[in-house]
Protein backbone atom coordinates (compact mmCIF):
# COMPACT_ATOMS: atom_id res chain seq x y z
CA UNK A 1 5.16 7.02 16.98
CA UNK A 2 5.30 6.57 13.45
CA UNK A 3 3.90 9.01 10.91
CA UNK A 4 2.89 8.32 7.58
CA UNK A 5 1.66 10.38 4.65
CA UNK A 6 0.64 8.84 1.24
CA UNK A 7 0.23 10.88 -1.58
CA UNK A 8 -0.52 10.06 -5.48
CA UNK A 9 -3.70 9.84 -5.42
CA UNK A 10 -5.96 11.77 -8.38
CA UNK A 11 -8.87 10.91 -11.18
CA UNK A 12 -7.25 8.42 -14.02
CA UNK A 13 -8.92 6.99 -16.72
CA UNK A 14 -9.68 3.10 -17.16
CA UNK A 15 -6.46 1.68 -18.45
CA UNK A 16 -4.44 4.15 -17.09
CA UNK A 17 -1.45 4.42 -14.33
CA UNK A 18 -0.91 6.22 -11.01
CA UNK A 19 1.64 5.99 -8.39
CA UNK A 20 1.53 6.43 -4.85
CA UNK A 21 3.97 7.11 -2.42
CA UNK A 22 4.01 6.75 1.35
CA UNK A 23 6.64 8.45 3.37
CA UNK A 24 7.06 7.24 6.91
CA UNK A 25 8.92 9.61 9.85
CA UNK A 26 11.72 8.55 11.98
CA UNK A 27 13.70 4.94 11.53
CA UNK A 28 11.98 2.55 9.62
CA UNK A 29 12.77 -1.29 11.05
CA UNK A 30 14.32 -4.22 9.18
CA UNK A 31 11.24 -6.22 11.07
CA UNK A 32 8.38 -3.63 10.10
CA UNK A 33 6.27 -4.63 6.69
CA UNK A 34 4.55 -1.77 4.99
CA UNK A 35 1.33 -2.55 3.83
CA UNK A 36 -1.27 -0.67 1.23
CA UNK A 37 -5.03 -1.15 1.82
CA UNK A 38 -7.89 0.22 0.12
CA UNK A 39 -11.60 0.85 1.02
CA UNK A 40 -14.24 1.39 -1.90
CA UNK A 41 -17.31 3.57 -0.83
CA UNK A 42 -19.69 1.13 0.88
CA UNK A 43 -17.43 -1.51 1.54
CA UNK A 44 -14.71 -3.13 4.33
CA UNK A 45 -11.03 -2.19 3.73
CA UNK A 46 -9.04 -4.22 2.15
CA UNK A 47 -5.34 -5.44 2.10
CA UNK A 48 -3.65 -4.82 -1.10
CA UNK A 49 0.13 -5.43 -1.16
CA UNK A 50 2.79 -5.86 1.34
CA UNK A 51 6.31 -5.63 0.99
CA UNK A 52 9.17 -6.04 3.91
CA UNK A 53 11.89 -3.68 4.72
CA UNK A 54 13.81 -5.64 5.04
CA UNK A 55 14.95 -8.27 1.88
CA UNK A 56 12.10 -6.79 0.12
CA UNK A 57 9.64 -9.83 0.16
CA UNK A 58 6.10 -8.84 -1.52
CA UNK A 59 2.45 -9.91 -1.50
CA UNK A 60 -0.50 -8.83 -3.21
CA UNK A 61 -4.00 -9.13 -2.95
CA UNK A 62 -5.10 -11.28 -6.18
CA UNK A 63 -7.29 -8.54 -7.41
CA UNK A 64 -4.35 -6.44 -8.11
CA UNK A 65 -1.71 -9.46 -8.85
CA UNK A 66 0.16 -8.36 -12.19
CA UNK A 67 -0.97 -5.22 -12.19
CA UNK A 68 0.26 -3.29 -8.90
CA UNK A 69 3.53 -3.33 -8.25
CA UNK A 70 4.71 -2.31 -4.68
CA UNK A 71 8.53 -1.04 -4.03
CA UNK A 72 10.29 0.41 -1.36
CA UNK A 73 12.86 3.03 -1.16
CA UNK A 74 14.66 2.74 2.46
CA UNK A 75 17.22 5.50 2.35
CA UNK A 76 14.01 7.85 1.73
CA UNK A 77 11.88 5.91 3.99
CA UNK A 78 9.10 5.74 1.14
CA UNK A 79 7.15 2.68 -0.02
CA UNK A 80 5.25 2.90 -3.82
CA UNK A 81 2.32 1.78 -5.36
CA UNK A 82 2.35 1.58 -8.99
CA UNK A 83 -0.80 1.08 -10.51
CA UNK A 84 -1.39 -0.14 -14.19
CA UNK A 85 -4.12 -0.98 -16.04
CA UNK A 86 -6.66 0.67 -13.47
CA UNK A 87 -9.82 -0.73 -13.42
CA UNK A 88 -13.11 1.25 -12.37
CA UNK A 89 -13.03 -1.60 -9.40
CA UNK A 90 -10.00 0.36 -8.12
CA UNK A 91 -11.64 3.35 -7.48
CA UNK A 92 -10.91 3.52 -2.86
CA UNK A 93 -9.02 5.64 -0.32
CA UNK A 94 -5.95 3.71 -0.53
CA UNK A 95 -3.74 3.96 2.79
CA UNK A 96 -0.24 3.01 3.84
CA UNK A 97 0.40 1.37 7.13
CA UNK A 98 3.48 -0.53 8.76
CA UNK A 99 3.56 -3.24 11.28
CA UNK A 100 5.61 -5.80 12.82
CA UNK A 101 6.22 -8.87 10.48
CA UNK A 102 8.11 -11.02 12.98
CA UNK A 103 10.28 -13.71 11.07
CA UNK A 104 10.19 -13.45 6.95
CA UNK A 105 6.47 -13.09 7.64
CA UNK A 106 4.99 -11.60 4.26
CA UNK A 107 2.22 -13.86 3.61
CA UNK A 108 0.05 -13.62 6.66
CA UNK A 109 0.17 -9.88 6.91
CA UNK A 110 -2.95 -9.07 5.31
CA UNK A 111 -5.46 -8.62 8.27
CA UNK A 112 -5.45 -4.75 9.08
CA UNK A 113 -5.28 -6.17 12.81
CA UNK A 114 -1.37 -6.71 12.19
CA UNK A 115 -0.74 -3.18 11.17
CA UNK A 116 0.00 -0.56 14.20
CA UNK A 117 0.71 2.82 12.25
CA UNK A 118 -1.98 4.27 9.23
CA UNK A 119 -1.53 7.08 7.05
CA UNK A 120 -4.09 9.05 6.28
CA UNK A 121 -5.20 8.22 2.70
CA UNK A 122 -5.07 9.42 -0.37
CA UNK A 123 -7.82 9.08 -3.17
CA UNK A 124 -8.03 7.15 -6.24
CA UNK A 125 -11.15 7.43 -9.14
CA UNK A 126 -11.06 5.46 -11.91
CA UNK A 127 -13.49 6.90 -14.34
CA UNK A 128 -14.48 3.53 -16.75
């Protein structure tokens, strides 16, 4: 099993910047992608950025495109979220998860379907 714990989260301001951080237990994989997702009160979750472990090939949701930045660090098993410019639209649980990316897959891991471990979430307001 594979735990994972974001944390980050808080109340910003419109305009303003937040990190998050998701540490993951045990080995992370040169085949795993770690994936942030997001769910706004009332609505579906939603896949926001991607990156692989391995070669560090990213994606993004085009909502956040130029704005959110995801990183990894794989000697401390931690992916990131930076978040600039924060818009009131932002305001979710945002949640780490990892799954298998077979390949240089990047692209098509979006659907929550293709992610096998979930953190437990960690909030973000954006107060406009």
């Amino acid at each position: 099993q594979v735990q994972l714990v974001e944390s980050g989260g808080g109340l910003v301001q419109a305009g303003g910047s937040l990190r998050l951080s998701c540490v993951a237990s045990g080995r992370t994989f040169n085949n795993y992608v770690m994936g942030w997702f997001r769910q706004a009160p009332g609505k579906e979750r939603e896949f926001v950025a991607a990156i692989r472990w391995s070669g560090g090939r990213t994606n993004y949701a085009d909502s956040v495109k130029g704005r959110f930045t995801i990183s990894r660090d794989n000697a401390k098993n931690t992916v990131y979220l930076q978040m600039n410019s924060l818009k009131a639209g932002d305001t979710a649980v945002y949640s780490c998860a990892a799954g298998v990316g077979l390949g240089n897959a990047i692209v098509t891991m979006t659907g929550i379907h293709k992610y096998d471990y979930w953190g437990q979430g960690t909030q973000v307001i954006v107060s406009s």
